[in-house]
C-alpha atoms as a PDB file:
ATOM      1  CA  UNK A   1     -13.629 -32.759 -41.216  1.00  0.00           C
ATOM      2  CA  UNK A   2      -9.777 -32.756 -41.892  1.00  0.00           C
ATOM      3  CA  UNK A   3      -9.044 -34.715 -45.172  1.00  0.00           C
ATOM      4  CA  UNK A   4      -7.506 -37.428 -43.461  1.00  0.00           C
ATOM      5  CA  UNK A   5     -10.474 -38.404 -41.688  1.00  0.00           C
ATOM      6  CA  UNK A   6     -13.209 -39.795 -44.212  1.00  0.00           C
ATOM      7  CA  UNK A   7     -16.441 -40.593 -42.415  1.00  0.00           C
ATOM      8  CA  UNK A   8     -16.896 -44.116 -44.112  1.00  0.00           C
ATOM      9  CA  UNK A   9     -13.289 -45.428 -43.520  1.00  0.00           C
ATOM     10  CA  UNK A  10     -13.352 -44.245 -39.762  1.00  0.00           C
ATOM     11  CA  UNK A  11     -17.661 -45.310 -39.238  1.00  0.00           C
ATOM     12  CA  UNK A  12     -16.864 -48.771 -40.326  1.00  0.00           C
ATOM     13  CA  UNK A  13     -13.516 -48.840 -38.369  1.00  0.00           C
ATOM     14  CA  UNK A  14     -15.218 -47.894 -34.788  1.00  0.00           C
ATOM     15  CA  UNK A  15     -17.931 -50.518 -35.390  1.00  0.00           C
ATOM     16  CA  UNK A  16     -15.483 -52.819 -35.129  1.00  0.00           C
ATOM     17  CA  UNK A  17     -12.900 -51.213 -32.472  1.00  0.00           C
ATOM     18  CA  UNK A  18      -9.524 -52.421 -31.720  1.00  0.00           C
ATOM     19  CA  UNK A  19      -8.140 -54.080 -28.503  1.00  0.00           C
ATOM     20  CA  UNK A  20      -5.301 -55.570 -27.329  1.00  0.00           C
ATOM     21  CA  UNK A  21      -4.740 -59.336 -28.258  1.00  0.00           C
ATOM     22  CA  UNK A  22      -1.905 -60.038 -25.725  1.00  0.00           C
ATOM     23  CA  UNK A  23      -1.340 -58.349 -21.961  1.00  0.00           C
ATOM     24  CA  UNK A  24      -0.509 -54.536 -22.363  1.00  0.00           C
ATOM     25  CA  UNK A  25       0.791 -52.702 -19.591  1.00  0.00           C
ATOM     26  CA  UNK A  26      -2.251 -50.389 -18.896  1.00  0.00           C
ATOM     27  CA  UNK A  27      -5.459 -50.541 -17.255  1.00  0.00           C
ATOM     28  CA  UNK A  28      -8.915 -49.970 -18.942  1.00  0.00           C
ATOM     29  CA  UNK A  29     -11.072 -51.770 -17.209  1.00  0.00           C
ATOM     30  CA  UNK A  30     -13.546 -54.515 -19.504  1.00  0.00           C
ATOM     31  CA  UNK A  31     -11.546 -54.143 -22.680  1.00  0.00           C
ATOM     32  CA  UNK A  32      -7.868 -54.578 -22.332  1.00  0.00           C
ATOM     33  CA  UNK A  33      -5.531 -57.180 -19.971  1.00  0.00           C
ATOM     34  CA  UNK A  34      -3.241 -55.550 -17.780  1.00  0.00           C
ATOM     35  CA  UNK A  35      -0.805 -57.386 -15.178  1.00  0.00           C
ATOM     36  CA  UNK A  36      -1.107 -54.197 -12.784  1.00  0.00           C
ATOM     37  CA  UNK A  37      -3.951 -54.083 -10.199  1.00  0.00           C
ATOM     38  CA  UNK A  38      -4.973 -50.792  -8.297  1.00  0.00           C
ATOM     39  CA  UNK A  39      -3.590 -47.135  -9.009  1.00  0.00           C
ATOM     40  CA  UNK A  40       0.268 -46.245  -8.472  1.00  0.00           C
ATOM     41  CA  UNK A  41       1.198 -42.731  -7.335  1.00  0.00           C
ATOM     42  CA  UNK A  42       2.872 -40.902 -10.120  1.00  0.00           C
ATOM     43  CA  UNK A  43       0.321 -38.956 -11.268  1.00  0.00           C
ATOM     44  CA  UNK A  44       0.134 -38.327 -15.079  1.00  0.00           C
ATOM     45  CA  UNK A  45      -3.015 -36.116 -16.538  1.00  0.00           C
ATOM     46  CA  UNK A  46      -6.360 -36.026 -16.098  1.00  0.00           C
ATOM     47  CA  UNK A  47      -9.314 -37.508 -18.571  1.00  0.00           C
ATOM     48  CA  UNK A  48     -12.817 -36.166 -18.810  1.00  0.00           C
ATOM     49  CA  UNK A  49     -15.206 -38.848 -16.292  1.00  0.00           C
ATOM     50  CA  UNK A  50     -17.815 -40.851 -18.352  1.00  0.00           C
ATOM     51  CA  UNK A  51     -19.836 -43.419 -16.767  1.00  0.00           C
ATOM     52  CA  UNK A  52     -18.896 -46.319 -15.371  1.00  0.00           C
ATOM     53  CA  UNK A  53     -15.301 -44.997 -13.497  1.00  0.00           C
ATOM     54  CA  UNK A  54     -14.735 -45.059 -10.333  1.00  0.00           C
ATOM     55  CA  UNK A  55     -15.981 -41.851  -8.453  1.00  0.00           C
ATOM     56  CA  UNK A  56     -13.617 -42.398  -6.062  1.00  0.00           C
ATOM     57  CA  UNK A  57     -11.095 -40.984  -8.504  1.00  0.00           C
ATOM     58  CA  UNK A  58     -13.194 -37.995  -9.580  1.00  0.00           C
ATOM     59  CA  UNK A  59     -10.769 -34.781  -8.828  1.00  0.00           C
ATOM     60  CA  UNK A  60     -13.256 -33.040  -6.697  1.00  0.00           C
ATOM     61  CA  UNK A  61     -10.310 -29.458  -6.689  1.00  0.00           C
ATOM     62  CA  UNK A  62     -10.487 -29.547  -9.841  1.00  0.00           C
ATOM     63  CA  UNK A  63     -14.537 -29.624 -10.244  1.00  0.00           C
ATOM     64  CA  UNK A  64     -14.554 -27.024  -7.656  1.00  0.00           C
ATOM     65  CA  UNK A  65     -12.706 -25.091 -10.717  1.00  0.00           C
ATOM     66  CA  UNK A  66     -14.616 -26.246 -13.597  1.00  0.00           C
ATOM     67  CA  UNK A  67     -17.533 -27.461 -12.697  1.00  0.00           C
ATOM     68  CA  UNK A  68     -16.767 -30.810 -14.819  1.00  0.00           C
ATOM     69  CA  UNK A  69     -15.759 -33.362 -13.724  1.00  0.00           C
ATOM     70  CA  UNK A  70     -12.859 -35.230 -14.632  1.00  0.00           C
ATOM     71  CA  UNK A  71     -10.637 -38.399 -13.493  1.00  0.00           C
ATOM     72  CA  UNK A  72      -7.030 -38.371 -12.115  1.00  0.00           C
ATOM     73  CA  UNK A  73      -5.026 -40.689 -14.373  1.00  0.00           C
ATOM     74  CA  UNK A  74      -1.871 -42.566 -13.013  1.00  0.00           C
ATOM     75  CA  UNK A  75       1.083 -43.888 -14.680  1.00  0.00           C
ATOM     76  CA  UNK A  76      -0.804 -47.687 -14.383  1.00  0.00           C
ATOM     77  CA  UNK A  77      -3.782 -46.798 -14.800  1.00  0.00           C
ATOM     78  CA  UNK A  78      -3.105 -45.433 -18.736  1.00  0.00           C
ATOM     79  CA  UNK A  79      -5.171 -47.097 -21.640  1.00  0.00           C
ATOM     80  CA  UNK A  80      -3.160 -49.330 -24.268  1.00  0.00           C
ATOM     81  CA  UNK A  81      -0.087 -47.371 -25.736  1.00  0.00           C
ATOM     82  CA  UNK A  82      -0.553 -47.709 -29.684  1.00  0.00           C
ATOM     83  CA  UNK A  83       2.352 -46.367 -31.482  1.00  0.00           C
ATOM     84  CA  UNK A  84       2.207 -45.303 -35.314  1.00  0.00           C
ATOM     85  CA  UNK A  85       5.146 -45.287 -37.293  1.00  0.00           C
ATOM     86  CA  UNK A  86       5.259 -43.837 -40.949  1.00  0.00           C
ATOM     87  CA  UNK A  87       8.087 -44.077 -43.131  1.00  0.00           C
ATOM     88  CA  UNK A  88       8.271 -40.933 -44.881  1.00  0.00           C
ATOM     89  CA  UNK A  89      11.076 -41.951 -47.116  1.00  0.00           C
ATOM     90  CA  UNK A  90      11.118 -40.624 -50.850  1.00  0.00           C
ATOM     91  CA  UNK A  91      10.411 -43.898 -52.233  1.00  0.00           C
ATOM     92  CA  UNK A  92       6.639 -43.645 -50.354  1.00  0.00           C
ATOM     93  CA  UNK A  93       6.320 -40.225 -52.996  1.00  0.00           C
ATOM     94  CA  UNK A  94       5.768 -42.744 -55.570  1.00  0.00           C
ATOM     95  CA  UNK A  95       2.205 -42.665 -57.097  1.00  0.00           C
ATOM     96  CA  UNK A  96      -0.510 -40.076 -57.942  1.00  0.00           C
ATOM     97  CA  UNK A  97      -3.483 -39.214 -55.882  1.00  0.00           C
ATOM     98  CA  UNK A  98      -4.948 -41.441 -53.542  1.00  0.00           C
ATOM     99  CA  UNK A  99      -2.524 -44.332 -54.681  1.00  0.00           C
ATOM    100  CA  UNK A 100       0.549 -41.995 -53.913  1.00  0.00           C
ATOM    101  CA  UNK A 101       2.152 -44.371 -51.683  1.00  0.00           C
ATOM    102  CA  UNK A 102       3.063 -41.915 -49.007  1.00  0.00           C
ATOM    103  CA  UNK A 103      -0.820 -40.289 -48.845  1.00  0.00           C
ATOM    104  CA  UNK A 104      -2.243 -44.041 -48.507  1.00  0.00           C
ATOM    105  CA  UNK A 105       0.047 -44.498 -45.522  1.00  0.00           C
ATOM    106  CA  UNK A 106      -0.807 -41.031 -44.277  1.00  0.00           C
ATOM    107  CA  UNK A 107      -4.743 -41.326 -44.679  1.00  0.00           C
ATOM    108  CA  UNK A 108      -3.687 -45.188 -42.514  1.00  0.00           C
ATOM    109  CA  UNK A 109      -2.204 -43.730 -39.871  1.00  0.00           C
ATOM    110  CA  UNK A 110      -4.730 -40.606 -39.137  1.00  0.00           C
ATOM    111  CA  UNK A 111      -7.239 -43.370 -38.740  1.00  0.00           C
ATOM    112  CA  UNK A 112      -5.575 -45.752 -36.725  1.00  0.00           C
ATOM    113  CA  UNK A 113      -4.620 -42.775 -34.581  1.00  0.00           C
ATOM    114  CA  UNK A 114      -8.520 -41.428 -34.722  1.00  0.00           C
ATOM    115  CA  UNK A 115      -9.359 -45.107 -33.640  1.00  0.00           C
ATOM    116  CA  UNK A 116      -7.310 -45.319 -30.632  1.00  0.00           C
ATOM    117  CA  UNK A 117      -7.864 -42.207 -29.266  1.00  0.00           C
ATOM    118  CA  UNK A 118     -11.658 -42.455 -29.463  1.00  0.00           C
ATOM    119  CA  UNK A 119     -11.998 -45.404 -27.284  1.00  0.00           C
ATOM    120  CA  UNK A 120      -9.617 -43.755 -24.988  1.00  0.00           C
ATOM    121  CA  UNK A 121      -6.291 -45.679 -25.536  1.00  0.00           C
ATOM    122  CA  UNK A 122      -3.291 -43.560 -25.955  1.00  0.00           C
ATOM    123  CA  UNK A 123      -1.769 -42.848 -29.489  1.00  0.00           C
ATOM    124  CA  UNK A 124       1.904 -41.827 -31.160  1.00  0.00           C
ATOM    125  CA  UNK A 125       3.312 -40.675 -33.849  1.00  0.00           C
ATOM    126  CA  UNK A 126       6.779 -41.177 -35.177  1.00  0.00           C
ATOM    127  CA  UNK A 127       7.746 -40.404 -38.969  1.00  0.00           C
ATOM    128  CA  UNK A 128      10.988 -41.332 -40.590  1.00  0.00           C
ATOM    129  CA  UNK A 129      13.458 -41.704 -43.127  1.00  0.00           C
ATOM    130  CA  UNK A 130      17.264 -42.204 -42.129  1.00  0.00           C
ATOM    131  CA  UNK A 131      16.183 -40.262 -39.021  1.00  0.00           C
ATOM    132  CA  UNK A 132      13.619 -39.709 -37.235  1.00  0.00           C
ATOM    133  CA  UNK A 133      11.448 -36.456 -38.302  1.00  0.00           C
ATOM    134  CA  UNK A 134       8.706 -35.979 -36.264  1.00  0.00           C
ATOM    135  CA  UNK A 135       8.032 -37.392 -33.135  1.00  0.00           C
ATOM    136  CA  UNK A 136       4.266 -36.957 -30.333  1.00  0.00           C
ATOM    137  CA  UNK A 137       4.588 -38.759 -27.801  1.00  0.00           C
ATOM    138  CA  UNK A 138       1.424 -40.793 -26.429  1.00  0.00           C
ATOM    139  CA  UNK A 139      -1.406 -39.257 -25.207  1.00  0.00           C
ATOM    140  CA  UNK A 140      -4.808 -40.508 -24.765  1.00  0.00           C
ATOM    141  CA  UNK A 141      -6.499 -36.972 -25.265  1.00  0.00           C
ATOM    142  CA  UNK A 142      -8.824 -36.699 -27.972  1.00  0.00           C
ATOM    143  CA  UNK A 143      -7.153 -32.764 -28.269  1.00  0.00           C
ATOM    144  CA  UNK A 144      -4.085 -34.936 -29.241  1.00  0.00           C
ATOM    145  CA  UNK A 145      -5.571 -35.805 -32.901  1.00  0.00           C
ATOM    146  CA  UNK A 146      -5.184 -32.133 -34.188  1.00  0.00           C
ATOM    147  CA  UNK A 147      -1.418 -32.722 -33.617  1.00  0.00           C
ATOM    148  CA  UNK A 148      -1.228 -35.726 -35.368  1.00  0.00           C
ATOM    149  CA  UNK A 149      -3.192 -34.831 -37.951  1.00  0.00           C
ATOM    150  CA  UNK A 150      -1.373 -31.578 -38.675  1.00  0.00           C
ATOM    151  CA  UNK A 151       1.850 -33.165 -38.360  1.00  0.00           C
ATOM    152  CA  UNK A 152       1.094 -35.987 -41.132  1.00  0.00           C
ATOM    153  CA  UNK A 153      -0.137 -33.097 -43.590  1.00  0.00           C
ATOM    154  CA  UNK A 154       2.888 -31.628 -42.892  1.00  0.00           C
ATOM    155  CA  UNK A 155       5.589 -34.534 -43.625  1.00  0.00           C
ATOM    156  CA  UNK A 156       7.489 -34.053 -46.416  1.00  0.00           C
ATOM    157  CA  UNK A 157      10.026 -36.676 -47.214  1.00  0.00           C
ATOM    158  CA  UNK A 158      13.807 -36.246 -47.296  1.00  0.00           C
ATOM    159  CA  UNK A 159      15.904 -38.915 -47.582  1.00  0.00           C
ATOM    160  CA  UNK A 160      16.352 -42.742 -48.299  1.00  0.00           C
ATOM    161  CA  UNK A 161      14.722 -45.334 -45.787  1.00  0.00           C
ATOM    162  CA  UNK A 162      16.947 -47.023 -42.830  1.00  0.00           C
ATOM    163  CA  UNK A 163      14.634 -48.682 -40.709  1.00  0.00           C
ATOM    164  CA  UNK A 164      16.231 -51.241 -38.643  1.00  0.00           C
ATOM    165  CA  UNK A 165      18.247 -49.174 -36.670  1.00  0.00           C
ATOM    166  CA  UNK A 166      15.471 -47.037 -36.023  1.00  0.00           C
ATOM    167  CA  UNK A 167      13.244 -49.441 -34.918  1.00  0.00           C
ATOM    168  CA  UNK A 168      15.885 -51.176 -32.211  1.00  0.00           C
ATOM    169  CA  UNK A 169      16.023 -47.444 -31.248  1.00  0.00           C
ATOM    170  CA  UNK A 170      12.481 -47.191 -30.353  1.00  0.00           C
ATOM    171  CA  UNK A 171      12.157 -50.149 -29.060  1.00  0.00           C
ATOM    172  CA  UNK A 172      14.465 -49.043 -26.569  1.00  0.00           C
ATOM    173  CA  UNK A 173      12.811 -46.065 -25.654  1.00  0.00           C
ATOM    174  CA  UNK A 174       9.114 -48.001 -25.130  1.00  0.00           C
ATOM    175  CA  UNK A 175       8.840 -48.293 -21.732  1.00  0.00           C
ATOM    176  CA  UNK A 176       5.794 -50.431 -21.517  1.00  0.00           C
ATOM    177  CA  UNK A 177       5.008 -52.802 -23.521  1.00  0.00           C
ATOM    178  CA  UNK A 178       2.003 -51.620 -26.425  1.00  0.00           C
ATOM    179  CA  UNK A 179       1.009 -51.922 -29.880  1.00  0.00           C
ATOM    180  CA  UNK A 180       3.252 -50.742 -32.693  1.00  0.00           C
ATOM    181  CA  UNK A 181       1.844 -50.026 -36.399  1.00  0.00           C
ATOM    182  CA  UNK A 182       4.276 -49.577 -38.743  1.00  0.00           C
ATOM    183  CA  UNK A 183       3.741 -48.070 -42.016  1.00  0.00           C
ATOM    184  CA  UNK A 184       6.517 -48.656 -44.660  1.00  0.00           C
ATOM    185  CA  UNK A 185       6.781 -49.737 -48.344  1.00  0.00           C
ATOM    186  CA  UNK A 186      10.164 -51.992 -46.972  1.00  0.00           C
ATOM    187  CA  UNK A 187      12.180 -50.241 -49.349  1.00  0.00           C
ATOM    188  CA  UNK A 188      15.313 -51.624 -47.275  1.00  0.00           C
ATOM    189  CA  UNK A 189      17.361 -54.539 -46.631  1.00  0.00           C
ATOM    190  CA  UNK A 190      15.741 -57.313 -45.209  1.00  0.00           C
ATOM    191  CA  UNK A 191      18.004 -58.637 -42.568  1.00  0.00           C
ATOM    192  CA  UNK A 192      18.255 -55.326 -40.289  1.00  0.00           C
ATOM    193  CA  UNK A 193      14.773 -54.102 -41.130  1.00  0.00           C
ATOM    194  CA  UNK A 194      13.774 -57.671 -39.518  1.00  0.00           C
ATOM    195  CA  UNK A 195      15.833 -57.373 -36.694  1.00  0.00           C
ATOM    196  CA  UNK A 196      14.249 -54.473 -35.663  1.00  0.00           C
ATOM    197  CA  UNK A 197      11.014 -55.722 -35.358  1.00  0.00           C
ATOM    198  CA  UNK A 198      12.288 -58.856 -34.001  1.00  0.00           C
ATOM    199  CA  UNK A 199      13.302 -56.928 -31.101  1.00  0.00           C
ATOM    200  CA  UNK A 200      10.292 -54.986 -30.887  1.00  0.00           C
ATOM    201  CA  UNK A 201       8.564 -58.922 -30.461  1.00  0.00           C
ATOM    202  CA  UNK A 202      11.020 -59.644 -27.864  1.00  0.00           C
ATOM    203  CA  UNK A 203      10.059 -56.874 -25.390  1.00  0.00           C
ATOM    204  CA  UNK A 204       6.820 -58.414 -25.294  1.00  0.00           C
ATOM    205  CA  UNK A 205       4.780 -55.384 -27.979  1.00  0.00           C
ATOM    206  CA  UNK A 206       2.242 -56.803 -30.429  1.00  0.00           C
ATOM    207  CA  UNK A 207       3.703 -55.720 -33.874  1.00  0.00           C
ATOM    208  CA  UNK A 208       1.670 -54.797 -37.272  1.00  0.00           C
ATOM    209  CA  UNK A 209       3.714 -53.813 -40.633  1.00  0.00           C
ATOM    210  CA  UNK A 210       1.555 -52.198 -43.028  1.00  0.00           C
ATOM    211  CA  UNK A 211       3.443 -52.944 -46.211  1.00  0.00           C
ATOM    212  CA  UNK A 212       2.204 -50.215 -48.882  1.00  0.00           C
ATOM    213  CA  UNK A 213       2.763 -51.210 -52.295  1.00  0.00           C
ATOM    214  CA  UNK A 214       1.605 -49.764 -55.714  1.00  0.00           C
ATOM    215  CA  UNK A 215       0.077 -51.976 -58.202  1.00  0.00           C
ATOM    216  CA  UNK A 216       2.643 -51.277 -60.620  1.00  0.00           C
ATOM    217  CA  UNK A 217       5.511 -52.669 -58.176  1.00  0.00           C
ATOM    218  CA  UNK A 218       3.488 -55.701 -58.319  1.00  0.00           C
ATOM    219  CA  UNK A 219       2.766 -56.228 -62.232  1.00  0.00           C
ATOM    220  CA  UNK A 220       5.423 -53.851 -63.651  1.00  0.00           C
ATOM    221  CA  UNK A 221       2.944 -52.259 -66.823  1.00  0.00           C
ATOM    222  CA  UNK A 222       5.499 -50.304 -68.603  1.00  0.00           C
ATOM    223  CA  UNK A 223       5.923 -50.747 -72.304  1.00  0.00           C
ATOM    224  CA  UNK A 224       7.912 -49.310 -75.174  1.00  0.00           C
ATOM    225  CA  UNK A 225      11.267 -47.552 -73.844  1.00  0.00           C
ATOM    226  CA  UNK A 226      10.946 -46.294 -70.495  1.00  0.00           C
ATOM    227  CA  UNK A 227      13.226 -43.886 -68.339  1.00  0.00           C
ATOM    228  CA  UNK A 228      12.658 -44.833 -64.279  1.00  0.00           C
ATOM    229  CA  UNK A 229      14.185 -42.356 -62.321  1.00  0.00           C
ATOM    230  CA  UNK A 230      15.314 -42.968 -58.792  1.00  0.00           C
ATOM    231  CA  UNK A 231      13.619 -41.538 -55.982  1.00  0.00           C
ATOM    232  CA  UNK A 232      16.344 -42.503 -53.434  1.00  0.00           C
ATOM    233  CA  UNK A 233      19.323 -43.758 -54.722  1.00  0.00           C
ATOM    234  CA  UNK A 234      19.735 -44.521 -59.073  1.00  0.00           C
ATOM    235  CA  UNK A 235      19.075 -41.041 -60.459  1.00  0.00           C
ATOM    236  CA  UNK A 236      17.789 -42.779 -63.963  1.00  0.00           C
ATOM    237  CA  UNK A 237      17.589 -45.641 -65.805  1.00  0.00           C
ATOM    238  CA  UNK A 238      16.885 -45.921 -69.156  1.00  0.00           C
ATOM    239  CA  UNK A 239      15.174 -49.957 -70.361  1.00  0.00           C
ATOM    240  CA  UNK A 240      12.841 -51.496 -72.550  1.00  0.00           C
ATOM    241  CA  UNK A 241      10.441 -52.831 -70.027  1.00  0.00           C
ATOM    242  CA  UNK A 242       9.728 -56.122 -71.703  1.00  0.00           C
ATOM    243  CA  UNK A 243      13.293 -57.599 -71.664  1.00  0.00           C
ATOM    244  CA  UNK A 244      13.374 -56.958 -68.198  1.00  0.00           C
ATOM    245  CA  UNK A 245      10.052 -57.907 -67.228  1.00  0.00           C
ATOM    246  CA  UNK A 246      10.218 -61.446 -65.847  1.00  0.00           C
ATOM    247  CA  UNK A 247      13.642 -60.880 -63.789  1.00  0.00           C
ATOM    248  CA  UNK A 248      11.539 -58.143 -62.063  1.00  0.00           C
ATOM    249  CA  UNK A 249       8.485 -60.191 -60.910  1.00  0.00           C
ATOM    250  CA  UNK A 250      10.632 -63.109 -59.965  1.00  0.00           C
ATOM    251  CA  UNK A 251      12.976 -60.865 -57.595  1.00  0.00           C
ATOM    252  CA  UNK A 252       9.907 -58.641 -56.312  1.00  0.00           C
ATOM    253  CA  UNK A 253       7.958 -62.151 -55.933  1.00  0.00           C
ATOM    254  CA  UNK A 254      10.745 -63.620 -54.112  1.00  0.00           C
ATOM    255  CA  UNK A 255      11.157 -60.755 -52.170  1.00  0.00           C
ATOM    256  CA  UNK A 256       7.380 -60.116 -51.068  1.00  0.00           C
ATOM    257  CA  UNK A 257       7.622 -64.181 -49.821  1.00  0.00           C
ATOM    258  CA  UNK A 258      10.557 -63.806 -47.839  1.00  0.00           C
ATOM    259  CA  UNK A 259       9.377 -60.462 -46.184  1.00  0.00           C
ATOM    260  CA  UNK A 260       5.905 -62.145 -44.779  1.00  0.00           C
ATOM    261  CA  UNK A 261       7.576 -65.224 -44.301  1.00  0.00           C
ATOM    262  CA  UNK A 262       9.695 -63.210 -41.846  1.00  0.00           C
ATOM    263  CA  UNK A 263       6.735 -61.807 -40.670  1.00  0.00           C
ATOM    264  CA  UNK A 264       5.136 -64.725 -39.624  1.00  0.00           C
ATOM    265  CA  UNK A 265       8.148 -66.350 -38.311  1.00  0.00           C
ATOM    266  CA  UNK A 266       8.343 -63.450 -35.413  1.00  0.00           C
ATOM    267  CA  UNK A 267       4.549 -63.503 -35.429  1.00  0.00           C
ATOM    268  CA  UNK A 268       4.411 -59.942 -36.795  1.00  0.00           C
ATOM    269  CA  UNK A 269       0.832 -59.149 -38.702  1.00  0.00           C
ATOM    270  CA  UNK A 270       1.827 -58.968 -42.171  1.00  0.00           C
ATOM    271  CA  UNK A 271      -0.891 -56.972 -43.980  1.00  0.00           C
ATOM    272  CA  UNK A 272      -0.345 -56.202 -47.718  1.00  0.00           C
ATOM    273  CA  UNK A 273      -1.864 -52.463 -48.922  1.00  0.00           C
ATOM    274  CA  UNK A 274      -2.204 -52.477 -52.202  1.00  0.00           C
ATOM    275  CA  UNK A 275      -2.331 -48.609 -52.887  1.00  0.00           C
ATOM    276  CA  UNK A 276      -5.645 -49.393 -55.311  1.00  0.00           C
ATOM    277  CA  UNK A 277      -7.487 -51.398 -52.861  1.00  0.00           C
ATOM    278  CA  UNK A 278      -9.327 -48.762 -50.815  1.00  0.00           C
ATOM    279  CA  UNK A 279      -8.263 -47.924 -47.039  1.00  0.00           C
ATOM    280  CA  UNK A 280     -11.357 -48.304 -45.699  1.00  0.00           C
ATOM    281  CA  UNK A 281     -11.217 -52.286 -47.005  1.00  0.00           C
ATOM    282  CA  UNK A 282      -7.577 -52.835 -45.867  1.00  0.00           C
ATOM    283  CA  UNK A 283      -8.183 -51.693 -42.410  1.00  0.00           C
ATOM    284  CA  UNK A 284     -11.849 -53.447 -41.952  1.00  0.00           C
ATOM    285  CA  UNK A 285     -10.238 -56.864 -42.912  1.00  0.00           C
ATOM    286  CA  UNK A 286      -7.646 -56.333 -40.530  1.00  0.00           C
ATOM    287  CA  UNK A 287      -9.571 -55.428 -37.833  1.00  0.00           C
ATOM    288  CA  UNK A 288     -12.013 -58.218 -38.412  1.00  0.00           C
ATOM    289  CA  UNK A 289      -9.014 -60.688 -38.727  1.00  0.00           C
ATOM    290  CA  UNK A 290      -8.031 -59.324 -35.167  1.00  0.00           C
ATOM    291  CA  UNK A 291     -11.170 -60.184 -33.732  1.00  0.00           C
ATOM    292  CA  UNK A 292     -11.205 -63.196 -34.923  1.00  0.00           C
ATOM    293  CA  UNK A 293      -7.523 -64.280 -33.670  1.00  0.00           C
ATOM    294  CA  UNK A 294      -8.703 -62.804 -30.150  1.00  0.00           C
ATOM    295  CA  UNK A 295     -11.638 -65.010 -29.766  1.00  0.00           C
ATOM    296  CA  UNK A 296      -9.575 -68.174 -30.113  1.00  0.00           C
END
């Protein structure tokens, strides 16, 4: 198994599945809303038949070729659109082994994108930094995970974060309405990186942010005389942590309170990832929270 798919984070993640709070604009009949009824006619790929579809829309050609049968799917009649977004900035390279900041997000995404796609919803990538790097469309194939995968092992970042923009872009682009998971350690100015996702809320998607954050951002360990050097912008600085110490946690404070304050304002999941809190915790206690919300 790829090491971005760990049995006991993705076991414990399909026990508890992942639908579609609000109305998406898809079809999957049992699991998620969808305002559309019937089938339209632009044809888009076909899906292997398991029980319980229609055999009216078995492609009987196509068995006559195969031998297997599989369903015509139509531009309606797609699954949930879930679209991952990963911010592979140079700040996210902060970190060593699994609390590297970038790998956390990484390891998040491959199994929010395993989790889609195995209960047949449709899943896409997009990695950035000032620009877009990599972009898969959706796709509800399960074939589609080996090109997710290999494109996350694959990211290497290159510049300095500038996410609002982006995301207005994108949001743009989305032509049905879906679920967007953003990964992103926020390393960006407020204002326009809530804008973005405002707009994303506007056009109707149901928004997560995945805020990664390393423990030392949080409690700021460093003692004696310490050199920080800059993986964006500041090449180095040179401080004795101490005298600096309680200006930090009162600007990072005040800035992790405005950011989910935001959050919650557009109704945007805010979920905190601590980079030392395991991924398989983080995403279980989101998905459970999810469930919960739904049942109200």
């Amino acid at each position: 198994m790829p090491k971005l798919l760990q049995p006991d984070i993705l076991a414990r993640a399909e026990a508890l599945g992942l639908s579609a709070r609000n109305i998406v604009e898809g079809l999957r009949v049992g699991d998620h809303k969808s305002p559309y009824r019937g089938f339209s006619v632009e044809f888009v790929q076909h899906r292997e038949y398991v029980p319980g579809d229609d055999i009216r829309h078995i492609d009987w050609k196509s068995y006559g070729r195969s031998e297997r049968y599989t369903i015509k799917q139509y531009e309606q009649e797609t699954n949930f659109l879930g679209h991952i977004l990963l911010d592979g900035s140079k700040s996210m390279l902060y970190g060593e082994g699994e609390q590297n900041k970038l790998e956390y997000g990484k390891l998040l995404a491959a199994s929010i994108a395993y989790l889609i796609l195995k209960q047949r919803d449709s899943a896409s990538l997009n990695i950035f930094d000032s620009k877009w790097r990599a972009q898969l469309p959706p796709s509800s194939n399960m074939y589609h995970l080996n090109a997710i995968l290999h494109t996350l092992e694959s990211a290497k970042p290159q510049e300095k974060s500038s996410t609002g923009p982006l995301l207005e872009e994108i949001a743009e682009r989305l032509r049905r309405r879906g679920l967007v998971f953003l990964m992103s350690d926020v390393f960006d100015d407020i204002e326009p990186f809530m804008k973005g996702l405002k707009h994303l809320r506007f056009l109707g998607h149901d928004v997560t942010l995945f805020h990664i954050v390393h423990p030392d951002e949080v409690s700021f360990p460093f003692t004696g005389n310490v050199k920080f050097e800059g993986l964006e912008e500041i090449e180095e600085y040179k401080t004795r942590p101490h005298l600096i110490r309680e200006a930090y946690l009162r600007v990072f404070g005040s800035y992790l309170e405005e950011l989910q304050r935001n959050c919650e304002m557009y109704r945007v999941d805010y979920v905190r990832c601590d980079t030392s809190k395991p991924v398989k915790n983080v995403l279980a206690e989101y998905l459970i929270r999810r469930l919960q919300q739904g049942r109200k």
